[in-house]
N, C-alpha and C. Protein backbone atom coordinates (compact mmCIF):
# COMPACT_ATOMS: atom_id res chain seq x y z
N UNK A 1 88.24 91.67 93.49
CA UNK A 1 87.92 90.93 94.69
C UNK A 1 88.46 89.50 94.67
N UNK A 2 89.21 89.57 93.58
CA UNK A 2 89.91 87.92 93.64
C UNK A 2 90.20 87.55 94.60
N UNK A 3 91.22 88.30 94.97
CA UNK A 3 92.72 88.26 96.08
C UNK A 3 91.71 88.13 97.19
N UNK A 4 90.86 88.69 97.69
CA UNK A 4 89.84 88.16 98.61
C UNK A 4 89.83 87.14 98.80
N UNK A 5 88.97 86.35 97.96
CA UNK A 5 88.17 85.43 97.51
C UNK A 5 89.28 84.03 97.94
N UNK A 6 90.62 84.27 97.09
CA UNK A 6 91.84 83.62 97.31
C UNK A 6 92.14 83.45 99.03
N UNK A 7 92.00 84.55 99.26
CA UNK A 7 92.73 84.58 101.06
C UNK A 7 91.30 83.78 101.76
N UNK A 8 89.90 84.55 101.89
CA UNK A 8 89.21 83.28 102.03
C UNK A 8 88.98 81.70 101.97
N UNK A 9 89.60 81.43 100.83
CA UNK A 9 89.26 79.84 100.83
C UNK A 9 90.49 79.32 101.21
N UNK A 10 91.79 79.76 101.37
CA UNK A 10 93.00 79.40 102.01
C UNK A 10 92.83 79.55 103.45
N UNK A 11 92.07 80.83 104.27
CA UNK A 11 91.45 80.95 105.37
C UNK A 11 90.91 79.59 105.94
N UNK A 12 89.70 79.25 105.59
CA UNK A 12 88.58 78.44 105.80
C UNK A 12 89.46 76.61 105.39
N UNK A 13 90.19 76.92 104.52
CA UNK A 13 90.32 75.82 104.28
C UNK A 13 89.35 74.29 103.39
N UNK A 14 88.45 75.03 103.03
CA UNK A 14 86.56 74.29 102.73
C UNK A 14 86.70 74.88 101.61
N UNK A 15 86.69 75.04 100.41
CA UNK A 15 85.64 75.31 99.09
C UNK A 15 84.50 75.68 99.36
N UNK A 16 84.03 74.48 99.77
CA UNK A 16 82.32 74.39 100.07
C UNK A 16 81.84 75.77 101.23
N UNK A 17 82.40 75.96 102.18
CA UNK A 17 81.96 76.53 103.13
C UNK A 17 82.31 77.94 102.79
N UNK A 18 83.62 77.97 101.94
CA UNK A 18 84.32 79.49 101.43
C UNK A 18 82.87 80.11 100.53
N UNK A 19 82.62 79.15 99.46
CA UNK A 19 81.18 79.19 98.50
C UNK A 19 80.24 79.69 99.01
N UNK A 20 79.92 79.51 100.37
CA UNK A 20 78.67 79.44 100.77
C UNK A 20 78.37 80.73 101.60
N UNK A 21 80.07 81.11 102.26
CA UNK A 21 79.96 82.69 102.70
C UNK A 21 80.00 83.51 101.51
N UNK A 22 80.87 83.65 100.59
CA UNK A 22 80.86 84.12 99.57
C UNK A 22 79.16 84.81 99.00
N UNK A 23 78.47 84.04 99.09
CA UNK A 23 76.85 83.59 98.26
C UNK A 23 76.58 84.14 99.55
N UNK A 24 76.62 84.14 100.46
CA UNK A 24 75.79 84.88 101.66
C UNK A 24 76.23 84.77 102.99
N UNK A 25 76.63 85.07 104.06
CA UNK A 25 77.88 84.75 104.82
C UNK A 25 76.53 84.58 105.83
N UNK A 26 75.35 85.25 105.88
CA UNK A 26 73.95 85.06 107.04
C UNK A 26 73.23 83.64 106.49
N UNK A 27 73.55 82.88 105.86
CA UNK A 27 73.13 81.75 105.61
C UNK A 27 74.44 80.34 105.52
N UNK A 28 74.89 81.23 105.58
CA UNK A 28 75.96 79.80 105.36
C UNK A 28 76.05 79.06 107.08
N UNK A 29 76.83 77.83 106.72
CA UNK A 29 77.03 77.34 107.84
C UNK A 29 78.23 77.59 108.87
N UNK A 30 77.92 79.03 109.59
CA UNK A 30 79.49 79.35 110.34
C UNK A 30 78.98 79.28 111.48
N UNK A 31 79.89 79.48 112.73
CA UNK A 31 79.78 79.33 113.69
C UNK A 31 79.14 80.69 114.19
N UNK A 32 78.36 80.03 115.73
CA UNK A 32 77.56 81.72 116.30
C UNK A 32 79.00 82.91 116.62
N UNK A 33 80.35 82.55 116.84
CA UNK A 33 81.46 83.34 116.77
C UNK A 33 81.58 84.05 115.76
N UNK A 34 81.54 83.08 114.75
CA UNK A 34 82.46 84.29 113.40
C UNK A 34 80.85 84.90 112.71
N UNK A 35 79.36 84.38 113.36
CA UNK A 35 78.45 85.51 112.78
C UNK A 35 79.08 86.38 113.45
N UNK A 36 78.57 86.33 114.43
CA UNK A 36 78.58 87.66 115.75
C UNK A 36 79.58 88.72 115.19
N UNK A 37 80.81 88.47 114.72
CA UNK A 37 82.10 88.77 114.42
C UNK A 37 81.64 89.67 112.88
N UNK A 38 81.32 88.72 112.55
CA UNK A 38 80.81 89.30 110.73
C UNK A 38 79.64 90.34 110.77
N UNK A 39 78.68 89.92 112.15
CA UNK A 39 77.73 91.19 111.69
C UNK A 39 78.06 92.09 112.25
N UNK A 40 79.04 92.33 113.46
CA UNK A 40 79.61 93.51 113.39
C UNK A 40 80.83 94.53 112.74
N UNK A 41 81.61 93.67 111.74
CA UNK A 41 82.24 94.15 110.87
C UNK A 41 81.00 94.89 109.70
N UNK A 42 79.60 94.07 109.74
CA UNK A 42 79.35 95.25 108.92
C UNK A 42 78.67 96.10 109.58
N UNK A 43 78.26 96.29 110.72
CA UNK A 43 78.23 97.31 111.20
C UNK A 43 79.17 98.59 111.48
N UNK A 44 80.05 98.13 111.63
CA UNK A 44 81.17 99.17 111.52
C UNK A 44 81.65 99.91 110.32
N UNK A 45 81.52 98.91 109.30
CA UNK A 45 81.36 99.51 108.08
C UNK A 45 80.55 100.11 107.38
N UNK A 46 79.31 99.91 107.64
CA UNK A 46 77.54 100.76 107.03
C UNK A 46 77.91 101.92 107.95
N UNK A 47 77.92 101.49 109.43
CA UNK A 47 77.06 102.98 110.13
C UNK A 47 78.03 102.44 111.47
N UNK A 48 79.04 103.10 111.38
CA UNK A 48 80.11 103.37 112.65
C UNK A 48 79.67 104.07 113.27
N UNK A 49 79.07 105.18 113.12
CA UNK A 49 78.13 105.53 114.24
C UNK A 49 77.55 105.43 115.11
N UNK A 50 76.79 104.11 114.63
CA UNK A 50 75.41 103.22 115.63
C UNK A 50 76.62 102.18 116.25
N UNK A 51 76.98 102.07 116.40
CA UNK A 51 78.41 100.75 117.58
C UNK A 51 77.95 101.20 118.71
N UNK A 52 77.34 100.46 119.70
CA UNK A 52 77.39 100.67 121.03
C UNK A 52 78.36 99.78 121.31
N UNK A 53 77.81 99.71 122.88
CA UNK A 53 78.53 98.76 124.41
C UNK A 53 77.51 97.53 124.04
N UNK A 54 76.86 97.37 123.23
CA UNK A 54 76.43 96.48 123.67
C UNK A 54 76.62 95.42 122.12
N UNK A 55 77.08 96.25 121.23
CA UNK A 55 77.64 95.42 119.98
C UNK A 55 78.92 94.68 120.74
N UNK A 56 79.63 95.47 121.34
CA UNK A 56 81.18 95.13 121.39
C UNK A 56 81.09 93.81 122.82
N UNK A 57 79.78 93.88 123.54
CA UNK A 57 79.70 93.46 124.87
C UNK A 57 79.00 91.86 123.84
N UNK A 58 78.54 91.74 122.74
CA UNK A 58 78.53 90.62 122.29
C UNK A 58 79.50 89.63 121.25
N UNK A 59 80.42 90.51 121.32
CA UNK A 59 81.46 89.75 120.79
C UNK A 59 81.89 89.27 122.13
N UNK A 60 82.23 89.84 122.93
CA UNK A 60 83.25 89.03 124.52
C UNK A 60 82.52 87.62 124.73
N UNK A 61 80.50 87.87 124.37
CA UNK A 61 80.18 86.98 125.02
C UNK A 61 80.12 85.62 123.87
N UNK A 62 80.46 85.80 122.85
CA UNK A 62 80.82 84.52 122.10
C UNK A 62 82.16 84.22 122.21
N UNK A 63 83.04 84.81 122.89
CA UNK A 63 84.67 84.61 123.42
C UNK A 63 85.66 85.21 122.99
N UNK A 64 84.93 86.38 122.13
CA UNK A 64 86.36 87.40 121.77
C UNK A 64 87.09 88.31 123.13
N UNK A 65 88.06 88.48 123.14
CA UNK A 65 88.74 89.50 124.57
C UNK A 65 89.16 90.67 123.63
N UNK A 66 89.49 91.31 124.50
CA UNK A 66 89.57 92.85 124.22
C UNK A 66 90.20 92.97 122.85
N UNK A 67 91.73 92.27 123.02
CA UNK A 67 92.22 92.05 122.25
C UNK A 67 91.84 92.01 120.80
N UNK A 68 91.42 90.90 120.96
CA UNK A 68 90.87 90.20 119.77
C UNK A 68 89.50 91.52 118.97
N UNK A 69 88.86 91.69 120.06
CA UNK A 69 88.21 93.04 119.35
C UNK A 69 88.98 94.21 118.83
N UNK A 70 89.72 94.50 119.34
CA UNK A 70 91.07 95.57 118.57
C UNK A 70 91.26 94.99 117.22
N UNK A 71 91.73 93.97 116.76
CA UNK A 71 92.04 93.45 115.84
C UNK A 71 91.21 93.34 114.83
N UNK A 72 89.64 93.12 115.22
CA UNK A 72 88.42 93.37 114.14
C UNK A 72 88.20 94.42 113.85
N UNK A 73 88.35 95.45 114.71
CA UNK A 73 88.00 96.88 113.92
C UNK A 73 89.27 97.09 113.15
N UNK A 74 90.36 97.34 113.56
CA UNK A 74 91.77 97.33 112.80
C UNK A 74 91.57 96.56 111.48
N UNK A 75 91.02 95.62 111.40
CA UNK A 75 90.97 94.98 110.12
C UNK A 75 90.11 95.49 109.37
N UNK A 76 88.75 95.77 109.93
CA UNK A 76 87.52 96.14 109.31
C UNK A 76 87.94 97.21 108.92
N UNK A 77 88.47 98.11 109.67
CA UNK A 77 88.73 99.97 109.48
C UNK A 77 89.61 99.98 108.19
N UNK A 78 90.90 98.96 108.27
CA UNK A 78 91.98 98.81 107.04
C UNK A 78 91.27 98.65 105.74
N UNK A 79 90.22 97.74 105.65
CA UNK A 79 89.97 97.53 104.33
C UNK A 79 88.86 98.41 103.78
N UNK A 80 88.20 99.11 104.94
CA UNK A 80 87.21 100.18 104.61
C UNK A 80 87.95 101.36 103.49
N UNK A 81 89.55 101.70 104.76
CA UNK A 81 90.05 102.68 104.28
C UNK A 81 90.82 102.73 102.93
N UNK A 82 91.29 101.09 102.39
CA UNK A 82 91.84 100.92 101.38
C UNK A 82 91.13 101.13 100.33
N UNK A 83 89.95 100.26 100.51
CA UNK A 83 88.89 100.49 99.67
C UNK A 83 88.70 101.91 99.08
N UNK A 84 88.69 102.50 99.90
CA UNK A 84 87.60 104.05 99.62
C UNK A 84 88.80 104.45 98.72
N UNK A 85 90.33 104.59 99.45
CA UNK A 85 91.30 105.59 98.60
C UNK A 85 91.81 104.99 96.99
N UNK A 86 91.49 103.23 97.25
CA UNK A 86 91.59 102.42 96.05
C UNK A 86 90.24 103.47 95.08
N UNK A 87 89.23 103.40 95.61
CA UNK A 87 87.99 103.96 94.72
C UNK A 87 88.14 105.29 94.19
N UNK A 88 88.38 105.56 95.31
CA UNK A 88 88.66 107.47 95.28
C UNK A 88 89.76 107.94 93.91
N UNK A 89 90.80 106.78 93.94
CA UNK A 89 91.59 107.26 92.82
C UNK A 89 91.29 106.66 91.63
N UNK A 90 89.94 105.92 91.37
CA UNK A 90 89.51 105.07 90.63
C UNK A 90 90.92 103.83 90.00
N UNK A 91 91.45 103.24 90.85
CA UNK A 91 92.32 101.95 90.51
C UNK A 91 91.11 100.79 90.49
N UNK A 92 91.54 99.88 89.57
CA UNK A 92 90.74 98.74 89.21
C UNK A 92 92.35 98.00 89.24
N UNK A 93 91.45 96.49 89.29
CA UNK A 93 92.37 95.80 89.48
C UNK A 93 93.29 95.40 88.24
N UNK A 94 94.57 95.14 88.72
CA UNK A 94 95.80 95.00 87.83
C UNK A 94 95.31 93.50 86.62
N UNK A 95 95.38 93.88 85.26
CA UNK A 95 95.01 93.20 84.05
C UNK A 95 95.43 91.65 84.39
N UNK A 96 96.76 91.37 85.10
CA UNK A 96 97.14 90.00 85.17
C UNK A 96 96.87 89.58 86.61
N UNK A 97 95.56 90.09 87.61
CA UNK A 97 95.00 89.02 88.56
C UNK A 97 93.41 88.36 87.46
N UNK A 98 93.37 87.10 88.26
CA UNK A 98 92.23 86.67 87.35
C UNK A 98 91.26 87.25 87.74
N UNK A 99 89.89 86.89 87.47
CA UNK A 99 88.62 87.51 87.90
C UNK A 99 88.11 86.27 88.60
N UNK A 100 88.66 85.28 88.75
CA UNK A 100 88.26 84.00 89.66
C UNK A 100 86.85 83.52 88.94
N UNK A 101 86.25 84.28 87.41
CA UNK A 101 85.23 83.36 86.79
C UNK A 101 85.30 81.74 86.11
């Protein structure tokens, strides 16, 4: 989860604020956008199932457009799916990324 961790705090640009999602992303200090945004990425990821009209009808209303919702599941769905086939073939990560301890 380095390479994560890496693209996060280059993301955010903050240490401090990267730290603080990291440690708990429902407590840290983000905006009501990128919750809204984050708790439905994990919704999509626990239980894709349960997604209504009315998950997706609260992203528009913190200012995402259609668009932009395409792009969260696309992302969310990508790393679900990497994940699983990364797991599935049991790959661990390559000896020369750090562990970011």
């Amino acid at each position: 989860m380095t390479h994560h961790r890496r693209g996060l705090r280059r993301l955010l640009r903050d240490d401090d604020l990267a730290a603080a999602v990291e440690a708990d992303w429902r407590t840290a200090p983000i905006s009501d956008r990128r919750r809204v945004m984050l708790e439905y990425a994990v919704l999509l990821t626990r239980s894709p199932g349960e997604v209504t009209e009315a998950d997706i009808e609260a992203l528009r209303t913190v200012g995402f457009s259609d668009r932009d919702i395409l792009d969260i599941v696309e992302v969310t769905a990508y790393y679900a799916y990497a994940n699983r086939v990364a797991d599935g073939l049991g790959i661990t990560t390559e000896p020369w990324i750090p562990d970011g301890s």
